[in-house]
PDB file of N, CA and C in Angstrom:
ATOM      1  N   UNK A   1       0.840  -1.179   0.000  1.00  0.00           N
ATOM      2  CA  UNK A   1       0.000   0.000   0.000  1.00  0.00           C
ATOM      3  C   UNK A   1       0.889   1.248   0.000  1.00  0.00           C
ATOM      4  N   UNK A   2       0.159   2.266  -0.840  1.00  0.00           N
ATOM      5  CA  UNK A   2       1.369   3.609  -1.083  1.00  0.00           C
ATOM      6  C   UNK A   2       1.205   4.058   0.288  1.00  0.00           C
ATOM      7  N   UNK A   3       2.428   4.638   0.509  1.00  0.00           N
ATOM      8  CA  UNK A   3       2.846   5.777   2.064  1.00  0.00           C
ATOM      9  C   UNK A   3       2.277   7.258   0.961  1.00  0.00           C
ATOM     10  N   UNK A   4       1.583   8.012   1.877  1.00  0.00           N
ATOM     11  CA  UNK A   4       1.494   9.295   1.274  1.00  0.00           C
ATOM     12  C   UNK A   4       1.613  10.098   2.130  1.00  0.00           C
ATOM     13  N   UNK A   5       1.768  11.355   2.395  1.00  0.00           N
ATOM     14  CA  UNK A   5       1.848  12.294   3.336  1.00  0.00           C
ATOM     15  C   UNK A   5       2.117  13.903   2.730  1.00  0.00           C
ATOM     16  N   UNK A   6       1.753  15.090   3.925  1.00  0.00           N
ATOM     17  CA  UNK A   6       2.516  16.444   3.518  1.00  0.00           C
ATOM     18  C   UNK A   6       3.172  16.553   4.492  1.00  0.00           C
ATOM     19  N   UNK A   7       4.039  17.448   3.718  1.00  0.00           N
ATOM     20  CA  UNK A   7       4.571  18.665   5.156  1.00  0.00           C
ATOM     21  C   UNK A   7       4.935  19.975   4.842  1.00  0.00           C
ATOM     22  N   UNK A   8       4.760  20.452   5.600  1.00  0.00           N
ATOM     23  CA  UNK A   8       4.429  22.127   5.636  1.00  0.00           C
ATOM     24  C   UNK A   8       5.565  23.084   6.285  1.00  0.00           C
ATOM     25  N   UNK A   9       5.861  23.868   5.737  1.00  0.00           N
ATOM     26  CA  UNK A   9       7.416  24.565   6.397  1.00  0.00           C
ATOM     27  C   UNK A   9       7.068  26.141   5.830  1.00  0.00           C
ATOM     28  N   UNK A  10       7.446  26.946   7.064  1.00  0.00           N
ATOM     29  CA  UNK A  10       7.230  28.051   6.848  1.00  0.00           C
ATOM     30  C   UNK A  10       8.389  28.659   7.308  1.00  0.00           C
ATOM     31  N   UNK A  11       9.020  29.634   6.540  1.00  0.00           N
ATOM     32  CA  UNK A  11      10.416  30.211   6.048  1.00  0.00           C
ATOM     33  C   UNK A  11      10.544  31.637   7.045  1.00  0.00           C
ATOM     34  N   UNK A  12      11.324  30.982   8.282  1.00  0.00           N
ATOM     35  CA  UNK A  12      11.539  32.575   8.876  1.00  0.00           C
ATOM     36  C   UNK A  12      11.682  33.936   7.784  1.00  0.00           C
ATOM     37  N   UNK A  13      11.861  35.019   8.438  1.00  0.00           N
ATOM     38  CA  UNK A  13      11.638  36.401   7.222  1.00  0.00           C
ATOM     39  C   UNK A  13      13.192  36.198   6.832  1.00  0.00           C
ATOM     40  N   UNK A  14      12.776  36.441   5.428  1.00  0.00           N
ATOM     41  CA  UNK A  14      14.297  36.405   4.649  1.00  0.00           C
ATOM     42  C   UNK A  14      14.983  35.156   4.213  1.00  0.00           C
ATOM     43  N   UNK A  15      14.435  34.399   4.861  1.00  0.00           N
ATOM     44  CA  UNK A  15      14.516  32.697   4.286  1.00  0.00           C
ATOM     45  C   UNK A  15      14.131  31.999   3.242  1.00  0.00           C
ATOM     46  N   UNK A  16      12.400  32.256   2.367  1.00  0.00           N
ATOM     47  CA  UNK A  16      12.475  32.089   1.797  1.00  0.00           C
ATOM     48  C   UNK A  16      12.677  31.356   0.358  1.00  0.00           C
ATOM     49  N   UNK A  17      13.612  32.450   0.205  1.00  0.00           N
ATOM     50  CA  UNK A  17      14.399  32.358  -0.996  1.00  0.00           C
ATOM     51  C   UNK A  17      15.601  30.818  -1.298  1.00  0.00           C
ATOM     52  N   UNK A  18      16.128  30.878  -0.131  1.00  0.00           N
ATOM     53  CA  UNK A  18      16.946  30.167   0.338  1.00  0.00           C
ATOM     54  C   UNK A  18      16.521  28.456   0.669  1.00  0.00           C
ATOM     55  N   UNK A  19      15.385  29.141   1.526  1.00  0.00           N
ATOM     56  CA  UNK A  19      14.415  26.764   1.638  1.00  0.00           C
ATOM     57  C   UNK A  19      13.644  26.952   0.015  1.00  0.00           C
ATOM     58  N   UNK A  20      13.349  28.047  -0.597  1.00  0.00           N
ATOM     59  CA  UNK A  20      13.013  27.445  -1.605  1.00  0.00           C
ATOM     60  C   UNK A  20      14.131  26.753  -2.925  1.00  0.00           C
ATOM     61  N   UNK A  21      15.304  27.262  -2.874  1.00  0.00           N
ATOM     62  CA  UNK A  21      16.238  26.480  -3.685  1.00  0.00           C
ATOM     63  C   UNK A  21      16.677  25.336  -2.636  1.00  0.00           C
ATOM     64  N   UNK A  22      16.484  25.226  -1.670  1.00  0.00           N
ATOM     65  CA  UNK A  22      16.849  23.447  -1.322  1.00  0.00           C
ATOM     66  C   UNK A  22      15.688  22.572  -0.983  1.00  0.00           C
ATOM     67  N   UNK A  23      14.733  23.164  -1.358  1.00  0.00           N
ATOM     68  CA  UNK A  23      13.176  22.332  -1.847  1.00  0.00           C
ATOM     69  C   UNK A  23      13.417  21.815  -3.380  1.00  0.00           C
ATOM     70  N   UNK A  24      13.993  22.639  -4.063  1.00  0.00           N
ATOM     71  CA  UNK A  24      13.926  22.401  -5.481  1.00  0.00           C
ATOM     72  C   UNK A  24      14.640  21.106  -5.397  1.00  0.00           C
ATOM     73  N   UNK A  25      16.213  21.472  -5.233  1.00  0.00           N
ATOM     74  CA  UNK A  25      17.472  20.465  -5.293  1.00  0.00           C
ATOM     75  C   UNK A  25      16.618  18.918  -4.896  1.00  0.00           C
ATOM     76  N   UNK A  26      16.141  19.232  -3.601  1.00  0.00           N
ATOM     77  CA  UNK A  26      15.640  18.033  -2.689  1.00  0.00           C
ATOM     78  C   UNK A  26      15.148  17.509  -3.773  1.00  0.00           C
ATOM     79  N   UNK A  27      13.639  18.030  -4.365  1.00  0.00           N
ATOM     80  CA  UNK A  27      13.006  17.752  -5.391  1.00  0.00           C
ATOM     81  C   UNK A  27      13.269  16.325  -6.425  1.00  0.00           C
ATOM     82  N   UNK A  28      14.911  17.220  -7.471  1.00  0.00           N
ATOM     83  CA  UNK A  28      15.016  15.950  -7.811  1.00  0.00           C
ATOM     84  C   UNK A  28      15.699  15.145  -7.308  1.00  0.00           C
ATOM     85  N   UNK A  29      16.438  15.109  -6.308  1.00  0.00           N
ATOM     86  CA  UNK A  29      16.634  13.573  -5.685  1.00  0.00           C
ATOM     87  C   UNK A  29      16.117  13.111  -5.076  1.00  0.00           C
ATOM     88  N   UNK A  30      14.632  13.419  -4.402  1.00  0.00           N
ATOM     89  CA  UNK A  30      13.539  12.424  -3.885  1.00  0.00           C
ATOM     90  C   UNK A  30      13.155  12.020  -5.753  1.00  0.00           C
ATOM     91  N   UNK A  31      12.638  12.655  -6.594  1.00  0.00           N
ATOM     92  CA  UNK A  31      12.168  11.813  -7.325  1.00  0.00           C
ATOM     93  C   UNK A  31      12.947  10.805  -8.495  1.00  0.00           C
ATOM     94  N   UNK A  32      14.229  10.985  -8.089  1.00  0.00           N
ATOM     95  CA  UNK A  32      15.727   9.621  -8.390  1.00  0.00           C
ATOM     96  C   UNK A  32      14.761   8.732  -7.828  1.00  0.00           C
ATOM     97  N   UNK A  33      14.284   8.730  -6.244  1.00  0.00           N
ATOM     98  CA  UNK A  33      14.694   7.206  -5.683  1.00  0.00           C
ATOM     99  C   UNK A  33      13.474   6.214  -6.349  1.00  0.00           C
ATOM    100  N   UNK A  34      13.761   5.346  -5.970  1.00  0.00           N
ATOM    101  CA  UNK A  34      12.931   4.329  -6.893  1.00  0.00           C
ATOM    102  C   UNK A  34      11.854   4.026  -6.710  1.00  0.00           C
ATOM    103  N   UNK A  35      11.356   4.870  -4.866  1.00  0.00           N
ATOM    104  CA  UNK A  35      10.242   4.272  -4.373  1.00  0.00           C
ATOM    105  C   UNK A  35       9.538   5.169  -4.639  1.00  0.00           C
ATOM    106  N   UNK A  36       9.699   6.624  -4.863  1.00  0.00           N
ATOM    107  CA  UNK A  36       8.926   8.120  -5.112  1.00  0.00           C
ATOM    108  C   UNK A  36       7.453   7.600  -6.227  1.00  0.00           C
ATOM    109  N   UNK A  37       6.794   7.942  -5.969  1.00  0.00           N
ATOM    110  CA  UNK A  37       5.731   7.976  -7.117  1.00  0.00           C
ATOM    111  C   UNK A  37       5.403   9.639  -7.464  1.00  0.00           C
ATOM    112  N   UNK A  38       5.242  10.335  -6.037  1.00  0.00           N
ATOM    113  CA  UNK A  38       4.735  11.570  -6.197  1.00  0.00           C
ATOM    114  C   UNK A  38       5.832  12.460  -4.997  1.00  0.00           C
ATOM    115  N   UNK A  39       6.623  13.359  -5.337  1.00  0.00           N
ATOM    116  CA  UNK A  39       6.663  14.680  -4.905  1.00  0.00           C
ATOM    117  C   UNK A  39       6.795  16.161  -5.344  1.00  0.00           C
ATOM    118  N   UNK A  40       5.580  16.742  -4.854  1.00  0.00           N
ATOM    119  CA  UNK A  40       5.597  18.027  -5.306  1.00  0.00           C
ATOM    120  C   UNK A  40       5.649  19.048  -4.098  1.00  0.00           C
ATOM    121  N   UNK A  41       6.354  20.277  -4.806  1.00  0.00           N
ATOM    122  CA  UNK A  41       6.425  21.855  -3.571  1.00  0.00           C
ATOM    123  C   UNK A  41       5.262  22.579  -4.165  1.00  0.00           C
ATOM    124  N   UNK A  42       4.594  23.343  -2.811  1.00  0.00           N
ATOM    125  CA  UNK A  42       3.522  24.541  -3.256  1.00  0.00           C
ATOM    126  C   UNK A  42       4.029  25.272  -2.076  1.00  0.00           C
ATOM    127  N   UNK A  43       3.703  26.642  -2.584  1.00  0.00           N
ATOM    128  CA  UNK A  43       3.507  27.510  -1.701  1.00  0.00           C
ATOM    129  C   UNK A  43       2.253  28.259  -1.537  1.00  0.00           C
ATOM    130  N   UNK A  44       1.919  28.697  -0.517  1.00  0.00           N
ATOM    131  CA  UNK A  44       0.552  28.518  -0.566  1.00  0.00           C
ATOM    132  C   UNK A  44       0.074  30.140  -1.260  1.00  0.00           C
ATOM    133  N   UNK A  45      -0.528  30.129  -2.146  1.00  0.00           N
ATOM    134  CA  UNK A  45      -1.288  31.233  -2.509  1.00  0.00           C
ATOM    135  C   UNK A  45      -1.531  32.777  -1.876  1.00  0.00           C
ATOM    136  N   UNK A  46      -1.759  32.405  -1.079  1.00  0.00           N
ATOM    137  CA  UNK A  46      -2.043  33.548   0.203  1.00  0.00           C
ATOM    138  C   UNK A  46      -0.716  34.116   1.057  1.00  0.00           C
ATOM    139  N   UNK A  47       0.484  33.087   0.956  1.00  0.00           N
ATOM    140  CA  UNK A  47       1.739  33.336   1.976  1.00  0.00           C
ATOM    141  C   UNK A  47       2.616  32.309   1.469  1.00  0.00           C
ATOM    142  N   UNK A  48       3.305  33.339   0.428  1.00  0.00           N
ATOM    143  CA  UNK A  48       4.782  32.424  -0.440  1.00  0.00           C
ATOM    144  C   UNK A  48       5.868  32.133   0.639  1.00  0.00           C
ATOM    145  N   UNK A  49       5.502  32.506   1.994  1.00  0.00           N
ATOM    146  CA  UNK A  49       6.524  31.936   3.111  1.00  0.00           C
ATOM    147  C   UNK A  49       6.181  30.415   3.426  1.00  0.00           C
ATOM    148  N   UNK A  50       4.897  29.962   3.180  1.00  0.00           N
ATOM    149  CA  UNK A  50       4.291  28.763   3.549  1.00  0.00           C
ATOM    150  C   UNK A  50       4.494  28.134   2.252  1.00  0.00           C
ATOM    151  N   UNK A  51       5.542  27.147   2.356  1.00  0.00           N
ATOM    152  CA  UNK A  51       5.227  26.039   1.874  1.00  0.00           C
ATOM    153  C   UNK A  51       4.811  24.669   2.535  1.00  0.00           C
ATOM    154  N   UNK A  52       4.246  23.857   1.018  1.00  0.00           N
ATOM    155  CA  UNK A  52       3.209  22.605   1.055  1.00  0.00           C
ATOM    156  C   UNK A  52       4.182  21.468   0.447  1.00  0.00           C
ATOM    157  N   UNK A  53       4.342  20.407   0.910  1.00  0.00           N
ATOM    158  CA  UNK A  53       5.270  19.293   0.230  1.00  0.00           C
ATOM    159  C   UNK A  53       4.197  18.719  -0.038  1.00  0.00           C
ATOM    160  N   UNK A  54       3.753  18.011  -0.949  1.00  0.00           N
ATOM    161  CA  UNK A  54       2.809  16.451  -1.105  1.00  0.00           C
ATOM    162  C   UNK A  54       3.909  15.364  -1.609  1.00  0.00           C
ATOM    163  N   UNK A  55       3.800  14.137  -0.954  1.00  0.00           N
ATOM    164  CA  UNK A  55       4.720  13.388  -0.975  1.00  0.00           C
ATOM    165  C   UNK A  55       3.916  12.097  -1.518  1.00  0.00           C
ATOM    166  N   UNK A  56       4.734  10.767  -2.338  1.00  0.00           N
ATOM    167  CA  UNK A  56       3.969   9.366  -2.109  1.00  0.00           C
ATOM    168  C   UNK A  56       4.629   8.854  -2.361  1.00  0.00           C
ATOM    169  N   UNK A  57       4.735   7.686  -1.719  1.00  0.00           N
ATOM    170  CA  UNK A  57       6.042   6.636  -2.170  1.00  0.00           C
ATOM    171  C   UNK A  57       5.273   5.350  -2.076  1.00  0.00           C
ATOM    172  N   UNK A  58       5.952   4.311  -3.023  1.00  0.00           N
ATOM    173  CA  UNK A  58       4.981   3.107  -3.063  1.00  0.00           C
ATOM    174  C   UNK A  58       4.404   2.613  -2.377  1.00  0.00           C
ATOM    175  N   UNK A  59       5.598   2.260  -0.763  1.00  0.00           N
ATOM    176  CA  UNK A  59       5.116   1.323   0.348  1.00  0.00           C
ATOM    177  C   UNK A  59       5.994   2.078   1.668  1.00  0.00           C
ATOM    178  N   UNK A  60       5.815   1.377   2.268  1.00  0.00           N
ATOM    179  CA  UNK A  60       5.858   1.419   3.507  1.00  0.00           C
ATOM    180  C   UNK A  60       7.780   1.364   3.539  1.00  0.00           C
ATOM    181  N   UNK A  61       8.377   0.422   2.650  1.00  0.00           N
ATOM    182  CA  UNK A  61       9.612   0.279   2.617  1.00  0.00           C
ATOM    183  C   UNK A  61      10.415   1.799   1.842  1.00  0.00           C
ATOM    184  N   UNK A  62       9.149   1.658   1.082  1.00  0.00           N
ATOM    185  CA  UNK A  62      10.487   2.839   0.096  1.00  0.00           C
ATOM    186  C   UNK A  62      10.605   3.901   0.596  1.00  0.00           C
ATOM    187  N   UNK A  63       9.321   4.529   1.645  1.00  0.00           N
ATOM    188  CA  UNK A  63       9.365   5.918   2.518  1.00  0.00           C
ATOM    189  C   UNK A  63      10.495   5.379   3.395  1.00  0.00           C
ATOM    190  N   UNK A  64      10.803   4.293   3.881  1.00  0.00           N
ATOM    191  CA  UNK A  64      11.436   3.875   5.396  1.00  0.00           C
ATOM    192  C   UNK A  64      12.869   4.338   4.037  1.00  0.00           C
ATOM    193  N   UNK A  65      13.168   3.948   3.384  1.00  0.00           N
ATOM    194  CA  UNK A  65      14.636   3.767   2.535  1.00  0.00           C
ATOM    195  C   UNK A  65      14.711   5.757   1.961  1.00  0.00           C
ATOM    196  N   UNK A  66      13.665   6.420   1.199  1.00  0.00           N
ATOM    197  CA  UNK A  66      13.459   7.913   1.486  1.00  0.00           C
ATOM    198  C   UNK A  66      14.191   8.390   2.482  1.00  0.00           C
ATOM    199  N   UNK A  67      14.114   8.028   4.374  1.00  0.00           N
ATOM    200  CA  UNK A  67      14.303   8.244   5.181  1.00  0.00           C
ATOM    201  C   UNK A  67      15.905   8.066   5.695  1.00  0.00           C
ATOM    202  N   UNK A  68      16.279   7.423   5.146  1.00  0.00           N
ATOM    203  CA  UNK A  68      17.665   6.676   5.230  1.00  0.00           C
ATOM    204  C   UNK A  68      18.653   7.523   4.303  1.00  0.00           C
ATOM    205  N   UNK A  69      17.892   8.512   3.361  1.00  0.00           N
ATOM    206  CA  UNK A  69      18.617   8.774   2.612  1.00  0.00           C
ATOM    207  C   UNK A  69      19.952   9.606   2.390  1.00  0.00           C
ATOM    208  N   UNK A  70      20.788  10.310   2.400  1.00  0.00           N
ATOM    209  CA  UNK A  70      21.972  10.759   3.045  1.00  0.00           C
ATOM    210  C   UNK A  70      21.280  12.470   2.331  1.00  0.00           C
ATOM    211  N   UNK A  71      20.927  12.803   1.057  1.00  0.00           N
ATOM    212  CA  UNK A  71      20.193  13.995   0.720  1.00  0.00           C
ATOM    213  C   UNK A  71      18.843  14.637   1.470  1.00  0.00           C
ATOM    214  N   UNK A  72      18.076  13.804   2.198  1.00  0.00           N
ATOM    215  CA  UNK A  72      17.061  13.879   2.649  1.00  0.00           C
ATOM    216  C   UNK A  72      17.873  14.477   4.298  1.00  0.00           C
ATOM    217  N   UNK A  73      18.757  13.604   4.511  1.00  0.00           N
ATOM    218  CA  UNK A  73      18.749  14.164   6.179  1.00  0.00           C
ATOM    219  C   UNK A  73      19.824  15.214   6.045  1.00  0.00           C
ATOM    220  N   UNK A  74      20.398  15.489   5.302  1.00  0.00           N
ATOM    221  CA  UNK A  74      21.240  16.765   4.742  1.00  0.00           C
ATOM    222  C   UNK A  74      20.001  18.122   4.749  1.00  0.00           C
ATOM    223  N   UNK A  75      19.220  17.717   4.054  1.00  0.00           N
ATOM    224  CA  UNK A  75      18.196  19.023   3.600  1.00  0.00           C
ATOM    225  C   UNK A  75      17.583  19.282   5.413  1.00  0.00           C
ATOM    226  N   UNK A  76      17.049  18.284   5.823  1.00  0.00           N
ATOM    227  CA  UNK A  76      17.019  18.439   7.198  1.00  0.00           C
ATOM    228  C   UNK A  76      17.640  19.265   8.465  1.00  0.00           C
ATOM    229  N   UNK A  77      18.815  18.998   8.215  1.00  0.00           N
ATOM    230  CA  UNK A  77      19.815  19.836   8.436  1.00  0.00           C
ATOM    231  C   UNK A  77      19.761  20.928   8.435  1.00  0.00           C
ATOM    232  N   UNK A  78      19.861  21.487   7.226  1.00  0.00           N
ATOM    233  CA  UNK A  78      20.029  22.671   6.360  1.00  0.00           C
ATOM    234  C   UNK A  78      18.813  23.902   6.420  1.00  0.00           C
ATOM    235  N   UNK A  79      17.654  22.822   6.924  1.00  0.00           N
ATOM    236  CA  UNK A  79      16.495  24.127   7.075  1.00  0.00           C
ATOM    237  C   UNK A  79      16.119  24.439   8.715  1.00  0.00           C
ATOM    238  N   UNK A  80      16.905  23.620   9.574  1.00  0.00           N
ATOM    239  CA  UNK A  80      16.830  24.051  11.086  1.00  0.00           C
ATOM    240  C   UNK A  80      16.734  25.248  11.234  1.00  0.00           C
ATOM    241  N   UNK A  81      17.770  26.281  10.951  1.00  0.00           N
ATOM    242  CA  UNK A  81      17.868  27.647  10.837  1.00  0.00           C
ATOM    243  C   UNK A  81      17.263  28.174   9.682  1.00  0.00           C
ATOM    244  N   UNK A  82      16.035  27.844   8.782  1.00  0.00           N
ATOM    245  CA  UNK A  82      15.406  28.473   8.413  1.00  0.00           C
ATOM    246  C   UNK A  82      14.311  28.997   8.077  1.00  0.00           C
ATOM    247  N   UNK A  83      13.437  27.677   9.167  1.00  0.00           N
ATOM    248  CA  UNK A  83      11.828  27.304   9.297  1.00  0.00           C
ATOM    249  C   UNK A  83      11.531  27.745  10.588  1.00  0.00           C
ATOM    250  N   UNK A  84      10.482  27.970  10.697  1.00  0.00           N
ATOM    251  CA  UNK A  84       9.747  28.083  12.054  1.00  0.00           C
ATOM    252  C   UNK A  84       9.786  27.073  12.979  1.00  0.00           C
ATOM    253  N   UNK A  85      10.034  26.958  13.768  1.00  0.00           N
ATOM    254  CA  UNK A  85       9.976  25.348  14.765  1.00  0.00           C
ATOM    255  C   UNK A  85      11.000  24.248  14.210  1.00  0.00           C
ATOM    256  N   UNK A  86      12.093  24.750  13.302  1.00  0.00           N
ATOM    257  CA  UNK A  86      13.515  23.971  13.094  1.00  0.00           C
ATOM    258  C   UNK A  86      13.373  23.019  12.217  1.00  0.00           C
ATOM    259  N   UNK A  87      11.889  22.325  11.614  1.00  0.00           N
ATOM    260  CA  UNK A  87      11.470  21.377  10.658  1.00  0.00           C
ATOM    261  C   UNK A  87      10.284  21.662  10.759  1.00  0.00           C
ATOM    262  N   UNK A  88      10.332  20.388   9.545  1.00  0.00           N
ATOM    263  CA  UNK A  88       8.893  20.200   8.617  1.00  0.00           C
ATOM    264  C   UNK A  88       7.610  19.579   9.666  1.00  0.00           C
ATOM    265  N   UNK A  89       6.582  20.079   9.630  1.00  0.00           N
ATOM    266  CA  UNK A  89       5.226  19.317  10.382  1.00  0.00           C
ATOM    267  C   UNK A  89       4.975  18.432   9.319  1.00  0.00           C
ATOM    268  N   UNK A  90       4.738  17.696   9.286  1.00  0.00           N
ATOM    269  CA  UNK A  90       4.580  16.073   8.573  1.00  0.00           C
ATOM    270  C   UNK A  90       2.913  15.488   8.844  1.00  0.00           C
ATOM    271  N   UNK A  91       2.065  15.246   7.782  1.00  0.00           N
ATOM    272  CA  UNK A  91       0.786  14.881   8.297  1.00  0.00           C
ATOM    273  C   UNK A  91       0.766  13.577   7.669  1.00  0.00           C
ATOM    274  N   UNK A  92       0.818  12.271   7.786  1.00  0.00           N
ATOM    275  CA  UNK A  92       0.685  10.581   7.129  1.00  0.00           C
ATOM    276  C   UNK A  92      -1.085  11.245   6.566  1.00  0.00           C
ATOM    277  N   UNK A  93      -1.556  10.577   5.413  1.00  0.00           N
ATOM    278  CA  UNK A  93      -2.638  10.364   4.706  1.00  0.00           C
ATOM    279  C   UNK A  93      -2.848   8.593   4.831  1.00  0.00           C
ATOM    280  N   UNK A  94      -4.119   8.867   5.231  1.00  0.00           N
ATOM    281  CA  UNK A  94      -4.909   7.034   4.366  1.00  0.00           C
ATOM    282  C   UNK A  94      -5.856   7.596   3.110  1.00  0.00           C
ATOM    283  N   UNK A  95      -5.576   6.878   2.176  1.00  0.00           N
ATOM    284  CA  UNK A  95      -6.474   7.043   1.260  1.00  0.00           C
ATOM    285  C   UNK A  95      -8.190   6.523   1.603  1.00  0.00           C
ATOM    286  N   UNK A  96      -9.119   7.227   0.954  1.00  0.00           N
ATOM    287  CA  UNK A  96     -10.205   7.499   1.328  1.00  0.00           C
ATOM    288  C   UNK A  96     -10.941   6.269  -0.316  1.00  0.00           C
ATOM    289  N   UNK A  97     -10.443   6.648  -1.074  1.00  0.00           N
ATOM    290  CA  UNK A  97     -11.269   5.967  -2.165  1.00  0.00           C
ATOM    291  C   UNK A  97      -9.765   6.003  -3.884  1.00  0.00           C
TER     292      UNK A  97
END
């Protein structure tokens, strides 16, 4: 069963600019890995400080291997000092239909 999920990161003032080029980068090397089906960045309409990740990965393994990844916990890293609350809020989805 696919893993799906968001997460939401909002860019202290002047930041930005800055989580938005290592959203991009991230970008394509989540969608290298083999388990990715779906990731996309939004920012939200109303407040280009708020961004939206939508994420999906096949199973349960390929998010766990996502997680493992040496680019993924780098970007992690990298946005401590530039999000609100040091990371991403993360919401898991079950599909409905």
């Amino acid at each position: 069963m696919a893993k799906t999920l968001y997460a939401t990161l909002k860019a202290l003032p002047g930041k930005s600019e800055t989580l938005r080029d290592l959203l991009s980068k991230l970008a394509v090397d989540v969608r290298a890995e083999p388990g990715c089906e779906r990731f996309k960045v939004y920012t939200l309409a109303s407040d280009p400080e708020q961004f939206h990740v939508e994420e999906t990965y096949r199973d349960d393994a390929a998010f766990a291997a996502h997680m493992a990844t040496e680019h993924g916990k780098a970007f992690n890293r990298a946005i401590t000092p530039l999000v609100e609350g040091g990371g991403s809020q993360v919401v898991f989805l079950d599909a409905v239909i």
